[in-house]
N, C-alpha and C. Protein backbone atom coordinates (compact mmCIF):
# COMPACT_ATOMS: atom_id res chain seq x y z
N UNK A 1 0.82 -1.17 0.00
CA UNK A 1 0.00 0.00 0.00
C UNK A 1 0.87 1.25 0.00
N UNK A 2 1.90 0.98 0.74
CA UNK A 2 2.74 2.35 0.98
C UNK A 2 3.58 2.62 -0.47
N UNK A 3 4.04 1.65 -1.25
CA UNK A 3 4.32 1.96 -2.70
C UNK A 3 3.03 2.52 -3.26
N UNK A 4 1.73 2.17 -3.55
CA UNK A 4 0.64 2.55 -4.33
C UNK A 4 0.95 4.16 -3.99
N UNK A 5 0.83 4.67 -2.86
CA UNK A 5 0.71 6.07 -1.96
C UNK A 5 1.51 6.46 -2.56
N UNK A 6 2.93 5.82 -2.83
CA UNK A 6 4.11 6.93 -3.22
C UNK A 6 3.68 6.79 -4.77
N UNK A 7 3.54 6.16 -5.38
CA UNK A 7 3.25 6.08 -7.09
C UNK A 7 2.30 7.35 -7.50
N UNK A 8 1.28 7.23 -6.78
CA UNK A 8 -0.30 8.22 -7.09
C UNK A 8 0.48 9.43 -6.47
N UNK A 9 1.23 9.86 -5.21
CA UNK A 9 1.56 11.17 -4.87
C UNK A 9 2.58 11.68 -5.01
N UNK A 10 3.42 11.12 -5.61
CA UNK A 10 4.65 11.24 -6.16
C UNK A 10 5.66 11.75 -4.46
N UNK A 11 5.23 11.78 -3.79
CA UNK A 11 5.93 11.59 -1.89
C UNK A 11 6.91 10.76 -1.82
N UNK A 12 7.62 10.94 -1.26
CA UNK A 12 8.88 9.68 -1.07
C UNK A 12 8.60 8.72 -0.04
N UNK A 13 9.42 7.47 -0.39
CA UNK A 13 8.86 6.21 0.52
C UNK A 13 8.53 6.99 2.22
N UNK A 14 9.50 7.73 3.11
CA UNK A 14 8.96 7.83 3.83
C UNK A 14 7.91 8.65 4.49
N UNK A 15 7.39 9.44 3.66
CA UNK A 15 6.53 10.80 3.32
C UNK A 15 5.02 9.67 3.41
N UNK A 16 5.05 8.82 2.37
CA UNK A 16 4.00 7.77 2.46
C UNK A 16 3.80 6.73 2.83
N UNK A 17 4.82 6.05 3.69
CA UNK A 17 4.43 5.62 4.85
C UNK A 17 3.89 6.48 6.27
N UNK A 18 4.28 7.46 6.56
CA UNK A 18 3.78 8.32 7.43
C UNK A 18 2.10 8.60 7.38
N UNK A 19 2.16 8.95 6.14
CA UNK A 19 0.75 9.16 5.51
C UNK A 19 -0.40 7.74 5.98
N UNK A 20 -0.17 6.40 5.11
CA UNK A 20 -0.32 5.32 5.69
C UNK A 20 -1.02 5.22 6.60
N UNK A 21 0.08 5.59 7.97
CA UNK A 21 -0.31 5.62 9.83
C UNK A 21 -1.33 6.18 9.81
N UNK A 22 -1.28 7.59 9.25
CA UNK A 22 -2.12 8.40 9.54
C UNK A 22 -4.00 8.60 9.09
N UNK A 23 -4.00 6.93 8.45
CA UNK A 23 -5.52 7.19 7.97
C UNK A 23 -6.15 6.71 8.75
N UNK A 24 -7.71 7.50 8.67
CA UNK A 24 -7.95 7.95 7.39
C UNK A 24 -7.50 9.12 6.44
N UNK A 25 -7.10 9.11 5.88
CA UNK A 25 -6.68 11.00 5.56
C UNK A 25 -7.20 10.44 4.18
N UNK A 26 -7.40 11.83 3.28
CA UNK A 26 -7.45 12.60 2.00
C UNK A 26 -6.19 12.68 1.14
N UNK A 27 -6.52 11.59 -0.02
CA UNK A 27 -4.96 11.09 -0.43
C UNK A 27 -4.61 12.63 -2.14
N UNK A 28 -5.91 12.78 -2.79
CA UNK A 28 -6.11 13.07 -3.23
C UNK A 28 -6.74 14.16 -4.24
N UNK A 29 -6.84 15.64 -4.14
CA UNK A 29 -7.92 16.63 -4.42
C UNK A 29 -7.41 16.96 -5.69
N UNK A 30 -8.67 17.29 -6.39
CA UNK A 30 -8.80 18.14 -7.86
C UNK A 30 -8.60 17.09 -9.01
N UNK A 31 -8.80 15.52 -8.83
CA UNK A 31 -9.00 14.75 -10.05
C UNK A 31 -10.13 14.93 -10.97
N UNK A 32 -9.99 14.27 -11.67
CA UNK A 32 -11.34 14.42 -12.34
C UNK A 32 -11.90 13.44 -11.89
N UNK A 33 -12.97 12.82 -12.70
CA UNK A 33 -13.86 11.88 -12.52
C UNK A 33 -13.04 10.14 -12.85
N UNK A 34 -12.15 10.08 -14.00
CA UNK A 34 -11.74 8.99 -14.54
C UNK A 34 -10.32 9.14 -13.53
N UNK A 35 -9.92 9.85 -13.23
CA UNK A 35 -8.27 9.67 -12.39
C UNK A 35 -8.71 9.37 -10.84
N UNK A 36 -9.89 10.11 -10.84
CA UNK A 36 -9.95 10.00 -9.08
C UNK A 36 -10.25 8.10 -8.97
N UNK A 37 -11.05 7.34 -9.85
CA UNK A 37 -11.66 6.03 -9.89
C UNK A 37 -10.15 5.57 -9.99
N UNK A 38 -9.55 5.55 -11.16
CA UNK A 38 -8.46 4.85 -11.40
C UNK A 38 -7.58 5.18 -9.97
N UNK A 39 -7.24 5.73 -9.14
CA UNK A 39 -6.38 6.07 -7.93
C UNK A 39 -7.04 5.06 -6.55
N UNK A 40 -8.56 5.25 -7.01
CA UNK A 40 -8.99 4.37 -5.38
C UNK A 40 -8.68 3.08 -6.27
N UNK A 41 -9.22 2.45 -7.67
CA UNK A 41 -8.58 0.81 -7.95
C UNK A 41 -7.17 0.79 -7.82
N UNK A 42 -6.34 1.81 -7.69
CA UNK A 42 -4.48 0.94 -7.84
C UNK A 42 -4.56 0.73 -5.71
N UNK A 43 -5.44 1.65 -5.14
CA UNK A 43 -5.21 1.64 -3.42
C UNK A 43 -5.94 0.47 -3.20
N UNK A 44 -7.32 0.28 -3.80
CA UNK A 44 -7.71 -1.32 -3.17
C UNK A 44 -7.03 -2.20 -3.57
N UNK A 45 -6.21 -1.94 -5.03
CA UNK A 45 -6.04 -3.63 -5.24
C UNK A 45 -4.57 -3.41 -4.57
N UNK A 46 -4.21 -2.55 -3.75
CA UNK A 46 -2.70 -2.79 -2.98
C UNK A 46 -3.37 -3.13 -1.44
N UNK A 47 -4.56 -3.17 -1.26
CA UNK A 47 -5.11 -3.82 0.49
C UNK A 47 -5.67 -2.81 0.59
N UNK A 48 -5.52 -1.51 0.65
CA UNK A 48 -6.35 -0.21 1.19
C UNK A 48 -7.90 0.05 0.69
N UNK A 49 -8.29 0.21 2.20
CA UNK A 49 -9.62 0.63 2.01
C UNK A 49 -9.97 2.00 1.39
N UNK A 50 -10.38 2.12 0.42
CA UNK A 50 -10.61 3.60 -0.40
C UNK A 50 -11.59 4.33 -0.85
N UNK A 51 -12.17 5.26 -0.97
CA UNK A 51 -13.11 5.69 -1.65
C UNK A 51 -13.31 6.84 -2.89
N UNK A 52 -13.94 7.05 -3.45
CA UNK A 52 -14.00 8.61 -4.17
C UNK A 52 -14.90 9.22 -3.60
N UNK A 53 -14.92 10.80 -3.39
CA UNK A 53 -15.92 11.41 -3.00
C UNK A 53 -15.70 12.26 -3.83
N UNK A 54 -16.92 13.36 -3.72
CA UNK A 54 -17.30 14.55 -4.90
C UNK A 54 -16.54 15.63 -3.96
N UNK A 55 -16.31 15.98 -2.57
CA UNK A 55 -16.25 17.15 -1.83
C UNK A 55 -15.82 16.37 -0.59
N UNK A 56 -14.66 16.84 0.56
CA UNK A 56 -14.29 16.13 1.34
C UNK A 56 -15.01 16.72 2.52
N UNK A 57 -15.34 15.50 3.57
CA UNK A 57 -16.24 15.84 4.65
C UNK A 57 -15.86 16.78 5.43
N UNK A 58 -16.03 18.00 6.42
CA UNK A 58 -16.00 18.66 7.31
C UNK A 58 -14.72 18.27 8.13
N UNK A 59 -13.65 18.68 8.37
CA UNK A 59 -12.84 17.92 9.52
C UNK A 59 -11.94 17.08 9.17
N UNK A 60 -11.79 16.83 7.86
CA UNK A 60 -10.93 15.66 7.19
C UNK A 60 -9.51 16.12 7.19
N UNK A 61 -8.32 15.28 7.38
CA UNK A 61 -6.99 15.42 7.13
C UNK A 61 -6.64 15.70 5.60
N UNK A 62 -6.06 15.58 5.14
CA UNK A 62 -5.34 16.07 3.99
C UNK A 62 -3.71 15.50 3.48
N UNK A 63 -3.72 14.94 2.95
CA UNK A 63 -2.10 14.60 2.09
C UNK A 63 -1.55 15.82 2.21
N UNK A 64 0.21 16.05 2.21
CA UNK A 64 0.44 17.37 1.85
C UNK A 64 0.62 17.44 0.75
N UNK A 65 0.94 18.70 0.29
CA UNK A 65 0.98 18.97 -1.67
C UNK A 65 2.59 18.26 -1.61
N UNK A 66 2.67 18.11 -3.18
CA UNK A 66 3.98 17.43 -3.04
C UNK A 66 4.41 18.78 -3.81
């Protein structure tokens, strides 16, 4: 999972393992519709539980920008 994280955020191995620890967090903002889908299939099929949303909930963590 922690390779998938570094592939999609371009973060270095230990930038996304940190990240990792830290979920749930917000791996992702400003995809479109076809990148945001393709990003949660490369995180489930590495074990991670994932989702897409349209707008992130109230209170949510955040990836940092790379």
């Amino acid at each position: 999972m922690i390779l998938a994280l570094r592939k999609l955020t371009g973060l270095s191995l230990w930038h996304s393992r940190v990240l990792a620890r830290q979920a749930p967090v917000i791996v992702l903002e400003g995809l479109g519709d076809y990148e945001a889908r393709s990003a949660v299939s490369v995180l489930r099929s590495a074990g991670a539980e994932a989702e897409w949303r349209q707008e992130p909930e109230a209170g949510e963590r955040t990836a940092p920008s790379s």
